[in-house]
N, C-alpha and C. Protein backbone atom coordinates (compact mmCIF):
# COMPACT_ATOMS: atom_id res chain seq x y z
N UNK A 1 28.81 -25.46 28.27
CA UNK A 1 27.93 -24.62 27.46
C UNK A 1 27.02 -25.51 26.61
N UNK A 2 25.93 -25.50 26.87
CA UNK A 2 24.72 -26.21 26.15
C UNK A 2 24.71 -25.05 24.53
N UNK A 3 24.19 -26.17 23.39
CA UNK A 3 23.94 -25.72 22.31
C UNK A 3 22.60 -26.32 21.89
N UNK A 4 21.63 -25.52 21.50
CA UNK A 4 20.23 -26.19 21.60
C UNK A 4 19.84 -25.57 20.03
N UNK A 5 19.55 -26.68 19.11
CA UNK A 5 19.05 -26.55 18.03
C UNK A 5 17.26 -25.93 18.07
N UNK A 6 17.06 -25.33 16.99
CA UNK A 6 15.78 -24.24 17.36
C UNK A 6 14.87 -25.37 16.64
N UNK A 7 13.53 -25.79 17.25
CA UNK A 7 12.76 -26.38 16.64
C UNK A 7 11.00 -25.63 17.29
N UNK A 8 10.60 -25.10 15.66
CA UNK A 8 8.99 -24.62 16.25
C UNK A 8 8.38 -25.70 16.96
N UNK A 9 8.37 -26.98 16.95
CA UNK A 9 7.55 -27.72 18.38
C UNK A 9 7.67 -27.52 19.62
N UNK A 10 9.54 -27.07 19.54
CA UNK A 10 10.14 -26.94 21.19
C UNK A 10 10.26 -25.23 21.38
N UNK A 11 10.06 -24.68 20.71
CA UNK A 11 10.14 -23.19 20.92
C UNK A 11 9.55 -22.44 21.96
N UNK A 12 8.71 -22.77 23.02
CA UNK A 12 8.20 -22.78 24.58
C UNK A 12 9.25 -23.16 24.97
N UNK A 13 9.44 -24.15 25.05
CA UNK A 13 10.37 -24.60 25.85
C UNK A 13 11.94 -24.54 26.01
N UNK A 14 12.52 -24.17 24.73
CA UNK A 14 13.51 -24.03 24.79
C UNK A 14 13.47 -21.86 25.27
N UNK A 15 12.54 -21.77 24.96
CA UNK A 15 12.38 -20.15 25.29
C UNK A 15 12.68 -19.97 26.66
N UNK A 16 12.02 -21.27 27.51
CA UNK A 16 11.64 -20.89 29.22
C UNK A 16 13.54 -20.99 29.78
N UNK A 17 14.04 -22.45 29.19
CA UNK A 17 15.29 -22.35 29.37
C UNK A 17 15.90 -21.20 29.26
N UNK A 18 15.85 -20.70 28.25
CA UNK A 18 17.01 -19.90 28.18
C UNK A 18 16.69 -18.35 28.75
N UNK A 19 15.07 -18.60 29.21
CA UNK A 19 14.88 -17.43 30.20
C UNK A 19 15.39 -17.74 31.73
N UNK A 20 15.71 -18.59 31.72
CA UNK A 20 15.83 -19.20 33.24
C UNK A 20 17.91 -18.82 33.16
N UNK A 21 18.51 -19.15 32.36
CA UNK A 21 19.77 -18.88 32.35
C UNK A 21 20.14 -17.41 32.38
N UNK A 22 19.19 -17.05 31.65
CA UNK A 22 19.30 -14.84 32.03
C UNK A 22 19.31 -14.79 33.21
N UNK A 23 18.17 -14.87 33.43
CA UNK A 23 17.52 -14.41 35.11
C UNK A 23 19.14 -15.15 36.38
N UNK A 24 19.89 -16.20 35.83
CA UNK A 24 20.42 -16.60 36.85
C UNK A 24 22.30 -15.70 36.58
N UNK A 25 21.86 -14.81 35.57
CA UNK A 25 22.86 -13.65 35.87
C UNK A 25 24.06 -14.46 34.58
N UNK A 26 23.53 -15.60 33.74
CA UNK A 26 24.74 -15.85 32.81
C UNK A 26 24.31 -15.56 31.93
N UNK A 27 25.31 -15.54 30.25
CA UNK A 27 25.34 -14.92 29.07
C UNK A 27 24.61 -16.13 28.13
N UNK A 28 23.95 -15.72 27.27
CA UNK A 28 23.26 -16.60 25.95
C UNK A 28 23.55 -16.00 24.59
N UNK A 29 23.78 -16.88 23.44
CA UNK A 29 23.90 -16.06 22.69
C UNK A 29 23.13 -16.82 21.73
N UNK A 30 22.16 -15.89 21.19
CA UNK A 30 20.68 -15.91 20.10
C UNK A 30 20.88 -15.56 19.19
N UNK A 31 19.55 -16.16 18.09
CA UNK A 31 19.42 -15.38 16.69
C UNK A 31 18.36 -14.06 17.20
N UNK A 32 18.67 -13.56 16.35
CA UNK A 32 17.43 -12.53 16.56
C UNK A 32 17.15 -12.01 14.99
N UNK A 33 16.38 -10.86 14.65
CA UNK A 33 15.90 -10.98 12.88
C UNK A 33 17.16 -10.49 12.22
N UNK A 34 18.09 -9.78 12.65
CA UNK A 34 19.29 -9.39 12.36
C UNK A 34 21.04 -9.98 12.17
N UNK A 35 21.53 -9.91 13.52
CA UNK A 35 22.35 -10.84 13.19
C UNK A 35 22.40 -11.77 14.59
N UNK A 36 23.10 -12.48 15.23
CA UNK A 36 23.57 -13.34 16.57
C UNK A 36 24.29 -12.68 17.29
N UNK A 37 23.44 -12.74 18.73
CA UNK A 37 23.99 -11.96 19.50
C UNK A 37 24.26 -12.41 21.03
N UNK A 38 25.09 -11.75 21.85
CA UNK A 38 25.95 -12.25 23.26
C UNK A 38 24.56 -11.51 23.82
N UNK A 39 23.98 -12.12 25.04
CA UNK A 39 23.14 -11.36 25.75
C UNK A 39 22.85 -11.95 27.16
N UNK A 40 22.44 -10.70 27.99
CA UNK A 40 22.79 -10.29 29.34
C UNK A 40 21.59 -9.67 29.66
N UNK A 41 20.86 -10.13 31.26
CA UNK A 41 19.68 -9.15 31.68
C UNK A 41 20.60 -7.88 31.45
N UNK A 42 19.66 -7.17 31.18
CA UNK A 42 20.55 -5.30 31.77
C UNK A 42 20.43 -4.72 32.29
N UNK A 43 19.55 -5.32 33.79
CA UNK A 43 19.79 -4.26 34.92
C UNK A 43 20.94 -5.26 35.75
N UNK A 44 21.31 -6.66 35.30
CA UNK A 44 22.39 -6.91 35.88
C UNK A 44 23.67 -6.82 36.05
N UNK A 45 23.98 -5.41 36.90
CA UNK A 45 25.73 -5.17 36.37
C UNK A 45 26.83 -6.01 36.43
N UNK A 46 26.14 -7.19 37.26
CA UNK A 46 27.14 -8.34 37.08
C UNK A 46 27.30 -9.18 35.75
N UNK A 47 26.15 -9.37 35.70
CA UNK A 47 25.90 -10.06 34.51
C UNK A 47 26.76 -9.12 33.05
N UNK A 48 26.39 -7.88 33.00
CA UNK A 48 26.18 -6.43 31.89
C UNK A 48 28.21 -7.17 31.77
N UNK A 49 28.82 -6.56 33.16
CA UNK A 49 30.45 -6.74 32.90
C UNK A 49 30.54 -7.66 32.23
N UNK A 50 30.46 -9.13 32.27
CA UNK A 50 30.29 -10.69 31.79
C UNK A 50 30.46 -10.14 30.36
N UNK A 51 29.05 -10.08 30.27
CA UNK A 51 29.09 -9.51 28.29
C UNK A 51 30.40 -8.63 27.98
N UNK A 52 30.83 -7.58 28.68
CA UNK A 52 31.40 -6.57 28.11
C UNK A 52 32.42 -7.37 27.86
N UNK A 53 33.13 -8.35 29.10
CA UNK A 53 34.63 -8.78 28.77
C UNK A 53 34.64 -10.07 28.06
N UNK A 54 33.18 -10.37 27.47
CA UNK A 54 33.05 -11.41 26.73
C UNK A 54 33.93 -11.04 25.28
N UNK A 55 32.66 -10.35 25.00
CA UNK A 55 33.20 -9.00 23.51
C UNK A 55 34.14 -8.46 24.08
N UNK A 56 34.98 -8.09 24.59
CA UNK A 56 36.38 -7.38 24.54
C UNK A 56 35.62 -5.82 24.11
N UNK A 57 34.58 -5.48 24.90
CA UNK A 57 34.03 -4.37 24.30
C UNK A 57 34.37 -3.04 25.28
N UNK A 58 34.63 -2.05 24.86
CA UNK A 58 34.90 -0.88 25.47
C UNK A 58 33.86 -0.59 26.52
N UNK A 59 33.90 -0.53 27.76
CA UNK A 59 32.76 -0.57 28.50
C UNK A 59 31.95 1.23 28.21
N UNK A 60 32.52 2.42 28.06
CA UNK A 60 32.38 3.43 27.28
C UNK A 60 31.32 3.78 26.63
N UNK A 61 31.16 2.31 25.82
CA UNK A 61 30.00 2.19 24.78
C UNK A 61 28.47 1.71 25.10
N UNK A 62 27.82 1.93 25.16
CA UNK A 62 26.59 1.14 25.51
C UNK A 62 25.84 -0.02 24.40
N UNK A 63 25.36 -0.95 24.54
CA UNK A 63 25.10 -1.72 23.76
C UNK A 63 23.31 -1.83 23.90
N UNK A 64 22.78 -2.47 22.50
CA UNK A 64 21.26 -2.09 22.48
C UNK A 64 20.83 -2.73 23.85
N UNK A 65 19.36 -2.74 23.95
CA UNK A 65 18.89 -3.09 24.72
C UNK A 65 17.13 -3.40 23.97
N UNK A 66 17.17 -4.63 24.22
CA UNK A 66 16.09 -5.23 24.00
C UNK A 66 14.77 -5.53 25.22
N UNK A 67 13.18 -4.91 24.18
CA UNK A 67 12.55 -5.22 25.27
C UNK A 67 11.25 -5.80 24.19
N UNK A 68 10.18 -6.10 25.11
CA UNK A 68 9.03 -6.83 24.57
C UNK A 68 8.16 -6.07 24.14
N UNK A 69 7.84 -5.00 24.62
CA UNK A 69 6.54 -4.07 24.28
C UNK A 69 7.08 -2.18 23.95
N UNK A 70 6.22 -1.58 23.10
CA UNK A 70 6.33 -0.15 22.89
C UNK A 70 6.72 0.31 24.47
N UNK A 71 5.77 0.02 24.91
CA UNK A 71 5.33 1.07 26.39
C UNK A 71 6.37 1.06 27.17
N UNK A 72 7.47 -0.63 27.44
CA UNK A 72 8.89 -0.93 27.70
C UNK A 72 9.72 0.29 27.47
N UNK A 73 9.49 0.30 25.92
CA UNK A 73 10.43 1.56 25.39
C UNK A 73 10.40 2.46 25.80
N UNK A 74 9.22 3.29 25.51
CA UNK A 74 8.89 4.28 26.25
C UNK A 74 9.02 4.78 27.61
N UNK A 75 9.20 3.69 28.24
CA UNK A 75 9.56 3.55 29.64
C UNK A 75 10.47 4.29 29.53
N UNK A 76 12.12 3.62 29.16
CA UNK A 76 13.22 3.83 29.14
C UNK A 76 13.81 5.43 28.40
N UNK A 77 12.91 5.77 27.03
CA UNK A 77 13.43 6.62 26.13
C UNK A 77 12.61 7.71 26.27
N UNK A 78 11.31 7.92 26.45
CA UNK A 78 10.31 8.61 26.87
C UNK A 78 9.35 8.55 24.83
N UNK A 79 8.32 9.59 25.03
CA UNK A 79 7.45 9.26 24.05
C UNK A 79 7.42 10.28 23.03
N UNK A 80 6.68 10.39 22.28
CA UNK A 80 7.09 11.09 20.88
C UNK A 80 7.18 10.68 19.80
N UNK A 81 8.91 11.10 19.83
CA UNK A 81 9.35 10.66 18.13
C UNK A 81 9.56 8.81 18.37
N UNK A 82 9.97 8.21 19.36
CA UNK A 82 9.78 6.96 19.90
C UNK A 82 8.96 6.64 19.71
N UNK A 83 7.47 6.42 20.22
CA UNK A 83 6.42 5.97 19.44
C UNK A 83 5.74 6.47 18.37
N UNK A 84 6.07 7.26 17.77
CA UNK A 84 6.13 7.56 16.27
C UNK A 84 6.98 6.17 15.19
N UNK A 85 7.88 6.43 15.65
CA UNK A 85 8.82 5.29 15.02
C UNK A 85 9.18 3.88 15.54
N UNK A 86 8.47 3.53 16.70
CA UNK A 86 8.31 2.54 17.28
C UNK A 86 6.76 1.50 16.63
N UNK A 87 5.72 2.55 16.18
CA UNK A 87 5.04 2.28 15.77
C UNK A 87 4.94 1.38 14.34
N UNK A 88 5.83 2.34 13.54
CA UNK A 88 5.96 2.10 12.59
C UNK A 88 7.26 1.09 12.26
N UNK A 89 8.38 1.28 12.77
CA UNK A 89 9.23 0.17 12.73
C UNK A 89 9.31 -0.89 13.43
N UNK A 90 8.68 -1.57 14.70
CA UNK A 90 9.22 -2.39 15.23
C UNK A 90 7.87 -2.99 15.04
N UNK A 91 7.65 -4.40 15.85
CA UNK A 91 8.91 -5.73 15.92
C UNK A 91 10.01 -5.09 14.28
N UNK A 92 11.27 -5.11 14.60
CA UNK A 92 11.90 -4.58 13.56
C UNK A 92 13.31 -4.23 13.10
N UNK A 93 14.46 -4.29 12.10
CA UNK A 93 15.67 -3.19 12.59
C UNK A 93 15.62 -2.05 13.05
N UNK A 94 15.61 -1.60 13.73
CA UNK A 94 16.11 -0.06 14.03
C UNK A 94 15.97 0.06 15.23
N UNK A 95 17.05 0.32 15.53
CA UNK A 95 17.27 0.79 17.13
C UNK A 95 17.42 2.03 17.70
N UNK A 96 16.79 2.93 18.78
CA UNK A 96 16.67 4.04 18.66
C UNK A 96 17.63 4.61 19.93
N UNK A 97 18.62 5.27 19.83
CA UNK A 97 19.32 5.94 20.93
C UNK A 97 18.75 7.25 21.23
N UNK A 98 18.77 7.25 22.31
CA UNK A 98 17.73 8.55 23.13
C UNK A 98 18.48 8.32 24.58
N UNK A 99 18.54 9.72 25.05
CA UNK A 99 19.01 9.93 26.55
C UNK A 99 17.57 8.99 27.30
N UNK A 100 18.29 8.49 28.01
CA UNK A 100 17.39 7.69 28.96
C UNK A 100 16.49 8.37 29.81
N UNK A 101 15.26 7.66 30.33
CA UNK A 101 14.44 8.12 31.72
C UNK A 101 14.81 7.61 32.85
N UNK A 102 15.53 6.41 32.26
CA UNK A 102 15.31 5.34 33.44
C UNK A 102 16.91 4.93 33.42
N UNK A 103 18.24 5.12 34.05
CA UNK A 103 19.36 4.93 34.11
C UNK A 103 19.68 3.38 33.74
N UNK A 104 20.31 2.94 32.96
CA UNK A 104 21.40 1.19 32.89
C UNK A 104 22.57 1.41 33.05
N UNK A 105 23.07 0.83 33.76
CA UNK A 105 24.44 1.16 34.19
C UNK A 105 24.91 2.20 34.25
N UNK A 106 25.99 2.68 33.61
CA UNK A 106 26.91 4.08 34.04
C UNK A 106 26.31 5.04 32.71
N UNK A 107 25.05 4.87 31.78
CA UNK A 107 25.19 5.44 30.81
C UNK A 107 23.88 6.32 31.01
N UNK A 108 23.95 7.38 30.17
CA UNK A 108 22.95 8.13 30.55
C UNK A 108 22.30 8.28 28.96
N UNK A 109 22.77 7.99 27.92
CA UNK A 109 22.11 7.27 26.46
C UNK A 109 22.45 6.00 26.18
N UNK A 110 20.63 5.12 25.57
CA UNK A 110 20.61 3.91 25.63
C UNK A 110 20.07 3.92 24.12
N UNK A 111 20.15 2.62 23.53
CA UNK A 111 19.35 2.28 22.42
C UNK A 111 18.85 1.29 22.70
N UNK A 112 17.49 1.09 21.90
CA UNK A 112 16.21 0.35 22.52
C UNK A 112 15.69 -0.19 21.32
N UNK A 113 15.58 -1.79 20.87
CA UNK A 113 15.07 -2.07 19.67
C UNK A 113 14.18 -2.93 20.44
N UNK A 114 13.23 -3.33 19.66
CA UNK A 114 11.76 -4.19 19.40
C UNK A 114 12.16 -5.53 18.60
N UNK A 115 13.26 -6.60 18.41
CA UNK A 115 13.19 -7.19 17.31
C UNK A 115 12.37 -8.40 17.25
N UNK A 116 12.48 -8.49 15.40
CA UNK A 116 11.56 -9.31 14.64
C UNK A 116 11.73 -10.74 14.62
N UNK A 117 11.30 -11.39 15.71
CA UNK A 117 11.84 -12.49 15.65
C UNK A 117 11.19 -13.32 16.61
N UNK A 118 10.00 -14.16 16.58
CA UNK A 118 8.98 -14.97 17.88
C UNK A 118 9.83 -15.58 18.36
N UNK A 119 10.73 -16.35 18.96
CA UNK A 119 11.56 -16.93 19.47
C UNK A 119 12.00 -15.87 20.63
N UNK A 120 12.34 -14.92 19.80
CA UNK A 120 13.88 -14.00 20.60
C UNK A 120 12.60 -13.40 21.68
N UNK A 121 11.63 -13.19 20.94
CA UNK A 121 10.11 -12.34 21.53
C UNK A 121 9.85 -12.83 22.71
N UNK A 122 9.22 -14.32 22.34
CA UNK A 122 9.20 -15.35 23.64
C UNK A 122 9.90 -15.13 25.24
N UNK A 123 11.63 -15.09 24.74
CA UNK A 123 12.70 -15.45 25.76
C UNK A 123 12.07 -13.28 26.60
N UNK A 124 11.85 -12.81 25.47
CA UNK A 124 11.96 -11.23 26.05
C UNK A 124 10.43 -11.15 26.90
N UNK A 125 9.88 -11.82 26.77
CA UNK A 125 8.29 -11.95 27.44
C UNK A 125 8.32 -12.66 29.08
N UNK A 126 9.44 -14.45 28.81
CA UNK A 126 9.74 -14.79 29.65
C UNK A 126 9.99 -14.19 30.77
N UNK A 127 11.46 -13.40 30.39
CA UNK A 127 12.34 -12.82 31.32
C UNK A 127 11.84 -11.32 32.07
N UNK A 128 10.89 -10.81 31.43
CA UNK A 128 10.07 -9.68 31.86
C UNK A 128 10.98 -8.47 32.27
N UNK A 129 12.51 -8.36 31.46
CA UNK A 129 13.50 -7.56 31.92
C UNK A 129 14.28 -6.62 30.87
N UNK A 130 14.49 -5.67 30.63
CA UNK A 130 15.29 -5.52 29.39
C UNK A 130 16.91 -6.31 29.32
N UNK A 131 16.55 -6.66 28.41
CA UNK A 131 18.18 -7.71 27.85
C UNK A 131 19.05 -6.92 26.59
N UNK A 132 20.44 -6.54 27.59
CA UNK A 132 21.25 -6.10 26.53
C UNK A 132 21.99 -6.78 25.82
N UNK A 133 22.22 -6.70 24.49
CA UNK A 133 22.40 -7.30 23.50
C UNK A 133 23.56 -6.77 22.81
N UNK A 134 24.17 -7.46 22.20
CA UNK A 134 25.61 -7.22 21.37
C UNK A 134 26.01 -8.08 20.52
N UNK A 135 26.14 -7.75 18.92
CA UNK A 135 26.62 -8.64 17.89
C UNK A 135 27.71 -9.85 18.96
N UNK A 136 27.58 -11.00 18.47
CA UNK A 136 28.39 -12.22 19.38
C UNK A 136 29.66 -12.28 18.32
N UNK A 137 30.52 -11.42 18.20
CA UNK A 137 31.79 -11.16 17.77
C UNK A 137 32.81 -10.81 18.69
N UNK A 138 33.94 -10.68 19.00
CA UNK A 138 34.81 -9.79 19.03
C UNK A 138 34.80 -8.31 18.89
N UNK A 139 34.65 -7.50 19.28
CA UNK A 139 34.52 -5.86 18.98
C UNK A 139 35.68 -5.83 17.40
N UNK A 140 35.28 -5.76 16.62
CA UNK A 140 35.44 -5.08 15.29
C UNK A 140 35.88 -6.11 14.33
N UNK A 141 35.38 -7.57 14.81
CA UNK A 141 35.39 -8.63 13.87
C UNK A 141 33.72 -8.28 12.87
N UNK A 142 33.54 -9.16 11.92
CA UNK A 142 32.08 -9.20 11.16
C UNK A 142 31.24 -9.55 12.47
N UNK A 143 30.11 -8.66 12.05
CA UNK A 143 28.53 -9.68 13.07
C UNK A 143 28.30 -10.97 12.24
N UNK A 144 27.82 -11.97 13.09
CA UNK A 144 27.82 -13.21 12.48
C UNK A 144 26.09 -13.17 12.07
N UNK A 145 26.26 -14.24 11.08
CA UNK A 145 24.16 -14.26 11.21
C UNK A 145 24.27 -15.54 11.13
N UNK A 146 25.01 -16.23 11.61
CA UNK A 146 24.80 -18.18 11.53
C UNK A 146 25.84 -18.13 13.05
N UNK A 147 25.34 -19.64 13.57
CA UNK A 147 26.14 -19.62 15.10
C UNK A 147 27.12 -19.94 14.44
N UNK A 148 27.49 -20.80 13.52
CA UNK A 148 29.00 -20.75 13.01
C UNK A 148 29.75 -20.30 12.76
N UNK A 149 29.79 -18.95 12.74
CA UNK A 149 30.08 -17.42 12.31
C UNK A 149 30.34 -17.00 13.84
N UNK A 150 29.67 -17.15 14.88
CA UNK A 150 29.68 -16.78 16.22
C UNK A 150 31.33 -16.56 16.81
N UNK A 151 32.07 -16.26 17.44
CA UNK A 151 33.28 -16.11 17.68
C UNK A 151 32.98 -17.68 18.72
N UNK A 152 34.35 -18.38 18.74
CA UNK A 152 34.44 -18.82 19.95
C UNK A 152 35.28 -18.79 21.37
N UNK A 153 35.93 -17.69 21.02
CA UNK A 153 36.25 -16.67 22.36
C UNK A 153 34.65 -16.21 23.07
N UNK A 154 33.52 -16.28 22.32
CA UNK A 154 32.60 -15.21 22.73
C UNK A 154 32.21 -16.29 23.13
N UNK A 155 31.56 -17.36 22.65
CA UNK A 155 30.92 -18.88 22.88
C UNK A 155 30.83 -19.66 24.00
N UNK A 156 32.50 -19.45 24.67
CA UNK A 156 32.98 -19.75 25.66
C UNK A 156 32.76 -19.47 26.88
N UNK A 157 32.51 -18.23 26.84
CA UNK A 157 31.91 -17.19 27.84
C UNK A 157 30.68 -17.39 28.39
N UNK A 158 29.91 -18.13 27.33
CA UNK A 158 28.39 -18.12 27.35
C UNK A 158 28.01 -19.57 27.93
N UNK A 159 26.44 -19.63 28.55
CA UNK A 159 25.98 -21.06 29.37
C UNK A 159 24.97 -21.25 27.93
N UNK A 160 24.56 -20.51 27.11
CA UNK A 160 23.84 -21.24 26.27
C UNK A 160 23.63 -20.88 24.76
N UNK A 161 23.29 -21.64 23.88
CA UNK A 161 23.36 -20.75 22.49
C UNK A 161 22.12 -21.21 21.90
N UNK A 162 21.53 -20.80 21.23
CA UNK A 162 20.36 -21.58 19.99
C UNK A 162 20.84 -21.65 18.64
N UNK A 163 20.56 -22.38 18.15
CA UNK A 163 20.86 -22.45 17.05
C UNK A 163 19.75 -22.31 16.10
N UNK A 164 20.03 -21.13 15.35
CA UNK A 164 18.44 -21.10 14.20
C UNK A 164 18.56 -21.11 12.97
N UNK A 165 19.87 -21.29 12.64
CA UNK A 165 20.07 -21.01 11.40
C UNK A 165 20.68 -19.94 10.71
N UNK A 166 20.68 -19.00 9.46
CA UNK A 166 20.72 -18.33 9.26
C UNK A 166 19.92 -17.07 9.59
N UNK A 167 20.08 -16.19 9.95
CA UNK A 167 19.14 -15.12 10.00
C UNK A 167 18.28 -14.50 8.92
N UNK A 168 17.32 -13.73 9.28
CA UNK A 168 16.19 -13.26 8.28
C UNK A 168 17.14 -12.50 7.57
N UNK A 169 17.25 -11.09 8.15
CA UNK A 169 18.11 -9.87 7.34
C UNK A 169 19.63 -9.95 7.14
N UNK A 170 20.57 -10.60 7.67
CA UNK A 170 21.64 -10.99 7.88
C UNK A 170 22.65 -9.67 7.83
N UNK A 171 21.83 -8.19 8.42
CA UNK A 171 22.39 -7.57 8.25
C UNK A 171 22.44 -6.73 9.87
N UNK A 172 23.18 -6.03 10.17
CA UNK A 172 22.70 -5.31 11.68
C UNK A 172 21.88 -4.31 11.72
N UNK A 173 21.04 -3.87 12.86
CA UNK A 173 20.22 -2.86 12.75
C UNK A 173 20.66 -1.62 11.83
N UNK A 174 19.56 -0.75 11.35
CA UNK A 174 19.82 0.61 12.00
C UNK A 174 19.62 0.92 12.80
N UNK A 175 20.95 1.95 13.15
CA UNK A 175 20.52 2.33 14.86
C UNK A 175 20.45 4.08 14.34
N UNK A 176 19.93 4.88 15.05
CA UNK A 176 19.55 6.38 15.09
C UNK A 176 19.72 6.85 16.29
N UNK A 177 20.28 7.84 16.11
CA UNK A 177 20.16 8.75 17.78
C UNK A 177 18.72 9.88 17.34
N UNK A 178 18.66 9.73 18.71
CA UNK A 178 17.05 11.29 18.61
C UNK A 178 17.43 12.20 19.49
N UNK A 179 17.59 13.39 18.76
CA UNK A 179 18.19 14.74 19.33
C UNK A 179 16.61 15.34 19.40
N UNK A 180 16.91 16.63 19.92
CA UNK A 180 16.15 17.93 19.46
C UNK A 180 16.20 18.55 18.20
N UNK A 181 17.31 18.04 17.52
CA UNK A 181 17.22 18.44 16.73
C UNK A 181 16.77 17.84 15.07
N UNK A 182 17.90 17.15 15.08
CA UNK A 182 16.72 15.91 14.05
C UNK A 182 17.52 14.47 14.34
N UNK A 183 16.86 13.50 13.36
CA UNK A 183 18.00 11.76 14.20
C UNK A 183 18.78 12.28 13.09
N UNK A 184 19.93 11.30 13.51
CA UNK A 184 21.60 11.36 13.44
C UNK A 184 21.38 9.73 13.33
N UNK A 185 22.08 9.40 11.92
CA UNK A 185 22.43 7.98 11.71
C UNK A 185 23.19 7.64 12.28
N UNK A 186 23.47 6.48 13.20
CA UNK A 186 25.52 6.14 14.33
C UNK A 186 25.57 5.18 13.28
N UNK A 187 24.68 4.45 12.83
CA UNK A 187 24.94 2.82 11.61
C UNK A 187 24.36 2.39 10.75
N UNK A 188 24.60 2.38 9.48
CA UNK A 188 23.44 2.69 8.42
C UNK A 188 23.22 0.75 8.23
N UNK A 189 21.90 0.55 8.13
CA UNK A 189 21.19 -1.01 8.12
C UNK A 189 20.25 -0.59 6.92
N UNK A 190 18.94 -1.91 8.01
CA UNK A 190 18.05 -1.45 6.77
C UNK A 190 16.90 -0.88 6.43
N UNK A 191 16.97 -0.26 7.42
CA UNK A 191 15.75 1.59 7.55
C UNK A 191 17.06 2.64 7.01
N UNK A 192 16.39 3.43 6.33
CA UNK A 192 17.22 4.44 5.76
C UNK A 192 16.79 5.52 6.40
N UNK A 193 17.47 6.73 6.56
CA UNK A 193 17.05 7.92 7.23
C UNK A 193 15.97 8.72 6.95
N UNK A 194 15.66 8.05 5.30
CA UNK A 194 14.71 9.00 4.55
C UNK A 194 13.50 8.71 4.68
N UNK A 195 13.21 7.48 5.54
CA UNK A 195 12.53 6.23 6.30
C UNK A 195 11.82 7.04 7.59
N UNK A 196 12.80 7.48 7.91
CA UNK A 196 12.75 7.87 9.69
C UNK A 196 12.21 9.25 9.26
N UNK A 197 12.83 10.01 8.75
CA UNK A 197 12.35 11.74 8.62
C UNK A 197 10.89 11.47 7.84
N UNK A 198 10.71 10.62 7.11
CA UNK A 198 8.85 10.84 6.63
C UNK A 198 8.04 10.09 7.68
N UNK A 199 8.26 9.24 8.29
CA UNK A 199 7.68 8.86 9.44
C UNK A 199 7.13 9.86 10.62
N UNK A 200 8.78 10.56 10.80
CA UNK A 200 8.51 11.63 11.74
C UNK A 200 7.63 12.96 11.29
N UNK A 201 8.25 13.16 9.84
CA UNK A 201 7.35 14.47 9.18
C UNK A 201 5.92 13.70 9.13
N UNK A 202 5.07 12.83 8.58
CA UNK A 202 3.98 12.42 9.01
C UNK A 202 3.39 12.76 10.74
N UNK A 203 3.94 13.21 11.10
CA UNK A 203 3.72 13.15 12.47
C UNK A 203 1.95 12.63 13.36
């Protein structure tokens, strides 16, 4: 397992690497604006399992999914209250769960964040794929926001890591589900709901 310290001169380059280790179906684990995370292309179900039994994670659960552009999103979640709040929150925390358009694995609701972070942006531009993502813990240890913090059960698992330091927010998304009826907080971060409902009431 390579560990590659983050430097803005090498940030191309260490981006292309670690797009090249996705694409070849193994696990990386990144900063992103939130906390450090285990990550996996996610249309690769080979790859997707990897992560799950990395994290010891309930396969049950679906984990975010990261992409590069609104329209990505939209792809996946369809449009609306999504680019309503895609607009306004992302590059960003908040991750939005919405029944899918477009199926990932066995799940038929996905969450879809934009995050804040040129590096993480880069590798998501590279790879031209959505990449699912998961705090690089143990399922119900702390999310880490320093690789030192990173589990190394999870570490182990993985062909590559960056190292960036501490994170911006050092906190985990909010994530929201979008009903018909109104969003439903699943994890309170650092968009508040009262955030999301004037966004949306702005319509």
């Amino acid at each position: 397992m390579d560990i590659l310290k983050f430097s803005k001169s090498e940030s191309a380059s260490i981006a292309k690497k670690t797009a090249h280790v996705l694409l070849r179906g193994e696990l990386v684990v990144l900063p992103t604006d939130t906390v450090y995370g285990v990550m996996a292309i996610a249309t690769d179900e080979a790859a997707v399992a990897k992560l799950y039994a990395a994290k010891k994670r309930d396969l049950k659960k679906p984990s975010a999914v990261l992409v590069y552009t609104l329209g990505t999103a939209t792809d996946y979640l369809g449009n609306g209250s999504v680019t309503k709040l895609g607009q306004r929150f992302w590059p960003g925390p908040l991750t939005i769960v919405k029944e899918s358009t477009k199926k990932i694995g066995g799940w038929s609701k996905i969450g879809v964040r934009i995050p804040d972070d040129d590096f993480l942006l880069k590798v998501l531009a590279q790879v031209e794929k959505p990449v699912m993502a998961t705090s690089a813990n143990i399922s119900g240890e702390p999310a880490p926001i320093n690789l030192d913090s990173v589990s190394s059960k999870v570490l182990e698992k993985t062909s590559l890591a960056v190292d960036k330091g501490r994170t911006v927010l050092a906190e985990e998304s909010t994530v929201v589900e979008m009903s018909d009826s109104a969003p439903n907080i699943l994890r309170e971060g650092p968009i508040s709901l009262a955030q999301i409902e004037k966004v949306l009431a702005d319509g």
